[in-house]
C-alpha atoms as a PDB file:
ATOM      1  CA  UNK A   1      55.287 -81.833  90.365  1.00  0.00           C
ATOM      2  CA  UNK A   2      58.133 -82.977  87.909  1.00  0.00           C
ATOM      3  CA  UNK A   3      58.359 -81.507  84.697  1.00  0.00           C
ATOM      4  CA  UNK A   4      57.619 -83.081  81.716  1.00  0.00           C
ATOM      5  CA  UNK A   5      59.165 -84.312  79.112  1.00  0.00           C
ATOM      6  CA  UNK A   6      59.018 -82.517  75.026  1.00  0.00           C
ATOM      7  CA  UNK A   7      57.929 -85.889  74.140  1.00  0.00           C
ATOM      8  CA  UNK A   8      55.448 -86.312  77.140  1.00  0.00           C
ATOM      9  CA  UNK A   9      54.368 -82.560  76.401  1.00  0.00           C
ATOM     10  CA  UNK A  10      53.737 -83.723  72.520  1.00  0.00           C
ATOM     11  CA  UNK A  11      51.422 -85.880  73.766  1.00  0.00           C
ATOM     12  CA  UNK A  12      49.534 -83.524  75.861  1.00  0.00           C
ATOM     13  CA  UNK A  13      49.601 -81.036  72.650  1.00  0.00           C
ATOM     14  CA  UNK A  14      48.072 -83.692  70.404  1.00  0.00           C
ATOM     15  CA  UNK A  15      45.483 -84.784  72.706  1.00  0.00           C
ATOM     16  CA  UNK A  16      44.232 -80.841  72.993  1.00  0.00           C
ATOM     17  CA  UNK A  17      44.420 -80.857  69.426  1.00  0.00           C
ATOM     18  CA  UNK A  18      42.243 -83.831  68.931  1.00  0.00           C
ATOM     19  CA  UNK A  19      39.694 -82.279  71.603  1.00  0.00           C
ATOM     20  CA  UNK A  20      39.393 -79.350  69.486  1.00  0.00           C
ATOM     21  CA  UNK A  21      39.362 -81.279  66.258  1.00  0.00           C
ATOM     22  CA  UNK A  22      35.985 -82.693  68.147  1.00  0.00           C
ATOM     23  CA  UNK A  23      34.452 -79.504  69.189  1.00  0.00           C
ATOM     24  CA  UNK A  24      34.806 -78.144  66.089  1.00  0.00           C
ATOM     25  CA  UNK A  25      33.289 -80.857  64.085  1.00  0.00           C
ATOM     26  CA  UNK A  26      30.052 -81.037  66.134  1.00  0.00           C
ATOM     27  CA  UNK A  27      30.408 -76.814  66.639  1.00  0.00           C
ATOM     28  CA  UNK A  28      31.328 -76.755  70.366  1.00  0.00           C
ATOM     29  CA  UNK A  29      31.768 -73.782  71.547  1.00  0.00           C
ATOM     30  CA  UNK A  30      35.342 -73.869  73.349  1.00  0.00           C
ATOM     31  CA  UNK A  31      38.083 -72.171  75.103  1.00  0.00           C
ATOM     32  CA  UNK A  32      41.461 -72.907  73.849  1.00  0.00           C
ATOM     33  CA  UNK A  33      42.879 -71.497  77.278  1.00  0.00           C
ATOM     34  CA  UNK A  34      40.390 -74.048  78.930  1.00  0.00           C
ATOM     35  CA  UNK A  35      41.130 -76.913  76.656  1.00  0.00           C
ATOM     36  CA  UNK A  36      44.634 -76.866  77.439  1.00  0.00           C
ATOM     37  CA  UNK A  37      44.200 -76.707  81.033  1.00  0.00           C
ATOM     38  CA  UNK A  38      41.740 -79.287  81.140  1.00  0.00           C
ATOM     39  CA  UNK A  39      44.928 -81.503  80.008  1.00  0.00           C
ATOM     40  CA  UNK A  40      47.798 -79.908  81.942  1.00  0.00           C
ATOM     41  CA  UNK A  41      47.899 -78.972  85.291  1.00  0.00           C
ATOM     42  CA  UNK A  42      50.637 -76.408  84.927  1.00  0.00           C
ATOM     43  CA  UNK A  43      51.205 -73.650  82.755  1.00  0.00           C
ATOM     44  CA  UNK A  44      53.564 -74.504  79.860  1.00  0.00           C
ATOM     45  CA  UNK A  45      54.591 -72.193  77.030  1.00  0.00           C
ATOM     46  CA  UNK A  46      55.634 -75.095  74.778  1.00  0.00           C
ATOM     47  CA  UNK A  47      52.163 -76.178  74.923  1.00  0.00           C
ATOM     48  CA  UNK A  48      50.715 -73.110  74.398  1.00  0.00           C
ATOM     49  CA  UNK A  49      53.094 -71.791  71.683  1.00  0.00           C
ATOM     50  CA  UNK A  50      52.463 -75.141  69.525  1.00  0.00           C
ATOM     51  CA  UNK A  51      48.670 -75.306  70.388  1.00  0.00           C
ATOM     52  CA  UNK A  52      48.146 -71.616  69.399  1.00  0.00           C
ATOM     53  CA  UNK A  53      50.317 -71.828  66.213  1.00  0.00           C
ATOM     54  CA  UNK A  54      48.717 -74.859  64.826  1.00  0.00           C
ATOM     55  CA  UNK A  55      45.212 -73.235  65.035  1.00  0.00           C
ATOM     56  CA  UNK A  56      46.453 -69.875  63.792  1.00  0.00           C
ATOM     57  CA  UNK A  57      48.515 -71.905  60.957  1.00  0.00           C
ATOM     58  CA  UNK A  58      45.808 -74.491  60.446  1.00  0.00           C
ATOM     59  CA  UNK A  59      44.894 -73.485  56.836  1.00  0.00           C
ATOM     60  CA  UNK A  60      48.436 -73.189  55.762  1.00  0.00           C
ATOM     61  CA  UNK A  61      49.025 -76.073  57.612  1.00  0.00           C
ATOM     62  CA  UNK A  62      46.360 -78.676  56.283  1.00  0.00           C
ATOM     63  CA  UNK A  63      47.052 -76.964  52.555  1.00  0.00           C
ATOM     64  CA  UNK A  64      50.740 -78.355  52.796  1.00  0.00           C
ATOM     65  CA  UNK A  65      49.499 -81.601  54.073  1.00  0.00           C
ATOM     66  CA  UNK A  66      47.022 -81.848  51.396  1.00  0.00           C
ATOM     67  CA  UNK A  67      49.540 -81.351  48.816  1.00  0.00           C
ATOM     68  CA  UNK A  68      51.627 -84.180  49.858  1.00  0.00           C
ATOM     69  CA  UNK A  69      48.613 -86.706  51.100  1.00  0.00           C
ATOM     70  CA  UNK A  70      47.846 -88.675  47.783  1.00  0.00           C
ATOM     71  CA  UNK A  71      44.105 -88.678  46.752  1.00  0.00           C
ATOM     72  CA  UNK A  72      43.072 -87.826  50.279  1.00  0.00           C
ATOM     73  CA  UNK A  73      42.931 -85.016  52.372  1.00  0.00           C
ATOM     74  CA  UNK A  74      43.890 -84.156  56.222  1.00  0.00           C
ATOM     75  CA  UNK A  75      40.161 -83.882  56.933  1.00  0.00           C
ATOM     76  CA  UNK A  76      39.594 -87.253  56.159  1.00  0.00           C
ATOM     77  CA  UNK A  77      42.223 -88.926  58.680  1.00  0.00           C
ATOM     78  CA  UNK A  78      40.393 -89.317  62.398  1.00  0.00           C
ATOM     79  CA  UNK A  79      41.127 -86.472  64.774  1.00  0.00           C
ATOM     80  CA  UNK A  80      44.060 -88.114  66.403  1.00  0.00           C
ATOM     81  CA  UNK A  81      45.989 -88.808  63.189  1.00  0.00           C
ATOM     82  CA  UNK A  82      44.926 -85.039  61.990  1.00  0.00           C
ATOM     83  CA  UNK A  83      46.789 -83.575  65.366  1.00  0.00           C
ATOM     84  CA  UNK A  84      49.695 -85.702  65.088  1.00  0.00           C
ATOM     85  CA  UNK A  85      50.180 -84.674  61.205  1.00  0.00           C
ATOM     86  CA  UNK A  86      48.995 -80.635  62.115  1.00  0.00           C
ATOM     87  CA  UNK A  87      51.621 -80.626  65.595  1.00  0.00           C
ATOM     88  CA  UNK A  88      54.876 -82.639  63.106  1.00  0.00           C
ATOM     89  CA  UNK A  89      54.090 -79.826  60.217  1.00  0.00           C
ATOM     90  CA  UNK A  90      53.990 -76.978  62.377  1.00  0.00           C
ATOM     91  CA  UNK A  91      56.867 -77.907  64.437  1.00  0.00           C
ATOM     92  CA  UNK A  92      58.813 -78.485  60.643  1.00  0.00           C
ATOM     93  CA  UNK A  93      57.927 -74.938  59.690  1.00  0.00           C
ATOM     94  CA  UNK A  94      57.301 -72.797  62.499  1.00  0.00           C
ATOM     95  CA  UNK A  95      59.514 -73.246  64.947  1.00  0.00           C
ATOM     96  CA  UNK A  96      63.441 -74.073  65.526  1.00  0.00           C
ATOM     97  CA  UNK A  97      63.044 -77.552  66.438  1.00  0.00           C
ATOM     98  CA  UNK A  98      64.985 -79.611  64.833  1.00  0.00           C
ATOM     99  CA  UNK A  99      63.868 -81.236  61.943  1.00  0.00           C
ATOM    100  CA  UNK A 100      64.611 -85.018  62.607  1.00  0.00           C
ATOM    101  CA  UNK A 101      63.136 -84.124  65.907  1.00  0.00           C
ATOM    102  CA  UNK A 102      59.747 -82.902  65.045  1.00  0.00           C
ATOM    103  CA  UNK A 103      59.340 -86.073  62.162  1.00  0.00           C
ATOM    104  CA  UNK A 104      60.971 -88.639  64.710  1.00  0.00           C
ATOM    105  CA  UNK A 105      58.397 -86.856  67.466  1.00  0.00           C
ATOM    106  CA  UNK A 106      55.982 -87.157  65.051  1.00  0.00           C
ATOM    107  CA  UNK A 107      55.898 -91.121  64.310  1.00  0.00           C
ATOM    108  CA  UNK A 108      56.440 -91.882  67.443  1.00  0.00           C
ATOM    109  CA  UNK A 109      52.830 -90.481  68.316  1.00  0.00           C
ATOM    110  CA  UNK A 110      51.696 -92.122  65.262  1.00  0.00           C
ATOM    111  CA  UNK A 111      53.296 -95.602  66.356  1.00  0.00           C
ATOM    112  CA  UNK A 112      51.060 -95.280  69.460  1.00  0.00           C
ATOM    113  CA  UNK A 113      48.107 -93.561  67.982  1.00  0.00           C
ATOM    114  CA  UNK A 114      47.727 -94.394  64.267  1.00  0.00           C
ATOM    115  CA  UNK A 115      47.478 -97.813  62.377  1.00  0.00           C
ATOM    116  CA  UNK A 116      50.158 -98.544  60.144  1.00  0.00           C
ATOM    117  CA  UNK A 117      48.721 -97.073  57.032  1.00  0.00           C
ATOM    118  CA  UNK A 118      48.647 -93.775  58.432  1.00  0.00           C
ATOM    119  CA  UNK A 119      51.667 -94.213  60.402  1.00  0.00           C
ATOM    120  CA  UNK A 120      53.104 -94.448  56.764  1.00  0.00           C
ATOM    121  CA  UNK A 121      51.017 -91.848  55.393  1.00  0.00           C
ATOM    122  CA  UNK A 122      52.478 -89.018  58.140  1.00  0.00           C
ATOM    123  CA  UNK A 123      55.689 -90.051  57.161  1.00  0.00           C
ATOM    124  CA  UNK A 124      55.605 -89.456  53.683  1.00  0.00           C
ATOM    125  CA  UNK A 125      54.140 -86.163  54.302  1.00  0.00           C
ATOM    126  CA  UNK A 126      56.450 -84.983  56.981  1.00  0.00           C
ATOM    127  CA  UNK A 127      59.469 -85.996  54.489  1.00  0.00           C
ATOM    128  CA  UNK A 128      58.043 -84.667  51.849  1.00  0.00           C
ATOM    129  CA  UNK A 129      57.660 -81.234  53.724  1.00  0.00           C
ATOM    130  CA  UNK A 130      61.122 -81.629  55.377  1.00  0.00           C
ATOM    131  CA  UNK A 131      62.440 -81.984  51.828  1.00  0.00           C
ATOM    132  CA  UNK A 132      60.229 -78.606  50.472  1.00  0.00           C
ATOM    133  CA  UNK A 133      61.514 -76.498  52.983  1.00  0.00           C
ATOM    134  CA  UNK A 134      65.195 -77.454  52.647  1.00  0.00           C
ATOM    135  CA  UNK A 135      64.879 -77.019  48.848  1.00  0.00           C
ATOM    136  CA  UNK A 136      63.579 -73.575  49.413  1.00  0.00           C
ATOM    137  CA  UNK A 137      66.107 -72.720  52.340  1.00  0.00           C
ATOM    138  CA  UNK A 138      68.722 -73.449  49.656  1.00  0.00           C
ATOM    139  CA  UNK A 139      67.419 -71.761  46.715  1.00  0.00           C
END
Protein backbone atom coordinates (compact mmCIF):
# COMPACT_ATOMS: atom_id res chain seq x y z
CA UNK A 1 0.00 0.00 0.00
CA UNK A 2 1.48 3.55 -0.79
CA UNK A 3 1.84 5.91 1.83
CA UNK A 4 -0.06 8.76 2.23
CA UNK A 5 0.24 12.00 1.91
CA UNK A 6 0.29 14.87 5.34
CA UNK A 7 -2.42 16.40 3.44
CA UNK A 8 -4.25 13.05 2.57
CA UNK A 9 -3.49 12.00 6.33
CA UNK A 10 -5.25 15.53 7.45
CA UNK A 11 -8.07 14.36 5.96
CA UNK A 12 -8.20 11.05 7.55
CA UNK A 13 -7.48 12.99 11.04
CA UNK A 14 -10.46 15.30 10.52
CA UNK A 15 -12.82 12.74 9.48
CA UNK A 16 -11.95 10.68 12.97
CA UNK A 17 -12.39 13.84 14.57
CA UNK A 18 -15.78 14.50 13.20
CA UNK A 19 -16.77 10.73 14.10
CA UNK A 20 -15.97 11.44 17.57
CA UNK A 21 -17.48 14.89 17.55
CA UNK A 22 -20.74 12.51 16.74
CA UNK A 23 -20.34 9.96 19.36
CA UNK A 24 -19.90 12.30 21.79
CA UNK A 25 -22.86 14.42 21.10
CA UNK A 26 -25.38 11.53 21.15
CA UNK A 27 -22.95 9.77 24.19
CA UNK A 28 -21.50 6.85 22.15
CA UNK A 29 -19.49 4.97 23.82
CA UNK A 30 -16.16 4.74 21.62
CA UNK A 31 -12.69 3.63 21.17
CA UNK A 32 -10.35 6.20 19.95
CA UNK A 33 -7.87 3.26 18.96
CA UNK A 34 -10.97 1.80 17.02
CA UNK A 35 -12.10 5.03 15.52
CA UNK A 36 -8.93 5.61 13.93
CA UNK A 37 -8.62 2.28 12.52
CA UNK A 38 -11.96 2.18 11.28
CA UNK A 39 -10.49 5.09 8.88
CA UNK A 40 -6.92 3.91 8.22
CA UNK A 41 -5.82 0.72 7.36
CA UNK A 42 -2.29 1.15 8.61
CA UNK A 43 -0.84 2.28 11.65
CA UNK A 44 0.29 5.94 11.47
CA UNK A 45 1.81 7.97 14.30
CA UNK A 46 0.93 11.30 12.65
CA UNK A 47 -2.55 10.28 12.96
CA UNK A 48 -2.40 9.15 16.20
CA UNK A 49 -0.18 11.91 17.68
CA UNK A 50 -2.70 14.71 16.23
CA UNK A 51 -5.90 12.64 17.06
CA UNK A 52 -4.73 12.03 20.68
CA UNK A 53 -3.50 15.65 21.23
CA UNK A 54 -6.58 17.31 20.02
CA UNK A 55 -8.77 15.30 22.50
CA UNK A 56 -6.29 15.67 25.34
CA UNK A 57 -5.98 19.57 24.30
CA UNK A 58 -9.64 19.92 23.43
CA UNK A 59 -10.54 22.37 26.28
CA UNK A 60 -7.54 24.48 25.74
CA UNK A 61 -8.11 24.09 22.34
CA UNK A 62 -11.89 25.17 21.83
CA UNK A 63 -11.09 28.06 24.72
CA UNK A 64 -8.55 29.67 22.16
CA UNK A 65 -10.97 29.23 19.39
CA UNK A 66 -13.67 30.73 21.34
CA UNK A 67 -11.70 33.71 22.05
CA UNK A 68 -11.10 34.54 18.53
CA UNK A 69 -14.70 33.24 17.00
CA UNK A 70 -16.87 36.51 17.26
CA UNK A 71 -20.26 36.05 19.09
CA UNK A 72 -20.14 32.32 18.48
CA UNK A 73 -18.55 29.49 19.81
CA UNK A 74 -16.66 26.21 18.34
CA UNK A 75 -19.62 24.15 19.56
CA UNK A 76 -21.86 25.77 17.42
CA UNK A 77 -19.99 25.12 13.94
CA UNK A 78 -21.12 21.37 12.53
CA UNK A 79 -18.72 18.60 13.43
CA UNK A 80 -16.72 18.83 10.29
CA UNK A 81 -15.93 22.55 10.55
CA UNK A 82 -15.23 21.90 14.53
CA UNK A 83 -12.35 19.15 13.45
CA UNK A 84 -10.93 21.18 10.82
CA UNK A 85 -10.67 24.36 13.30
CA UNK A 86 -9.58 21.75 16.55
CA UNK A 87 -6.74 19.69 13.97
CA UNK A 88 -5.33 23.72 12.36
CA UNK A 89 -5.14 24.97 16.27
CA UNK A 90 -3.48 22.08 17.58
CA UNK A 91 -1.11 21.66 14.82
CA UNK A 92 -0.36 25.85 15.44
CA UNK A 93 0.43 25.13 19.07
CA UNK A 94 1.40 21.74 19.69
CA UNK A 95 3.50 20.58 17.38
CA UNK A 96 6.57 21.79 15.03
CA UNK A 97 4.70 22.05 11.94
CA UNK A 98 5.11 24.86 10.34
CA UNK A 99 2.88 27.51 10.80
CA UNK A 100 1.80 28.51 7.17
CA UNK A 101 1.52 24.81 6.87
CA UNK A 102 -0.95 23.91 9.48
CA UNK A 103 -3.31 27.35 8.43
CA UNK A 104 -2.72 26.62 4.57
CA UNK A 105 -3.61 22.68 5.64
CA UNK A 106 -6.24 24.00 7.40
CA UNK A 107 -8.35 25.97 4.59
CA UNK A 108 -7.72 23.72 2.31
CA UNK A 109 -10.00 21.17 4.32
CA UNK A 110 -12.28 23.97 4.85
CA UNK A 111 -12.41 24.80 0.96
CA UNK A 112 -13.65 21.19 0.56
CA UNK A 113 -15.60 20.81 3.70
CA UNK A 114 -16.96 24.17 4.92
CA UNK A 115 -19.14 26.90 3.15
CA UNK A 116 -17.57 30.05 2.65
CA UNK A 117 -18.62 31.72 5.82
CA UNK A 118 -16.85 29.34 7.84
CA UNK A 119 -14.14 28.89 5.47
CA UNK A 120 -13.63 32.64 6.48
CA UNK A 121 -14.40 32.17 9.97
CA UNK A 122 -11.31 29.35 10.43
CA UNK A 123 -9.22 31.72 8.90
CA UNK A 124 -9.59 34.49 11.05
CA UNK A 125 -9.15 32.29 13.94
CA UNK A 126 -6.14 30.40 12.79
CA UNK A 127 -4.46 34.01 12.06
CA UNK A 128 -5.49 35.32 14.89
CA UNK A 129 -3.84 32.37 16.91
CA UNK A 130 -0.78 32.33 14.56
CA UNK A 131 -0.42 36.01 15.48
CA UNK A 132 -0.91 35.21 19.63
CA UNK A 133 1.63 32.78 19.68
CA UNK A 134 4.28 34.74 17.75
CA UNK A 135 3.58 37.76 20.00
CA UNK A 136 4.22 35.61 22.98
CA UNK A 137 7.30 33.70 21.37
CA UNK A 138 8.74 37.23 21.11
CA UNK A 139 7.94 38.72 24.33
Amino acid sequence: MESLTRSELRKKIMTILYQIGVYKSNKIEYDVDKVIASSIEIDNEFVKNCVYGVITNEKDIDALANKYLNKWTINRLGFTDQAILRLGIYELMYTDTPEVVAINEAIELAKDYSDDDVRKMINGVLDKVYHEKVDHESK
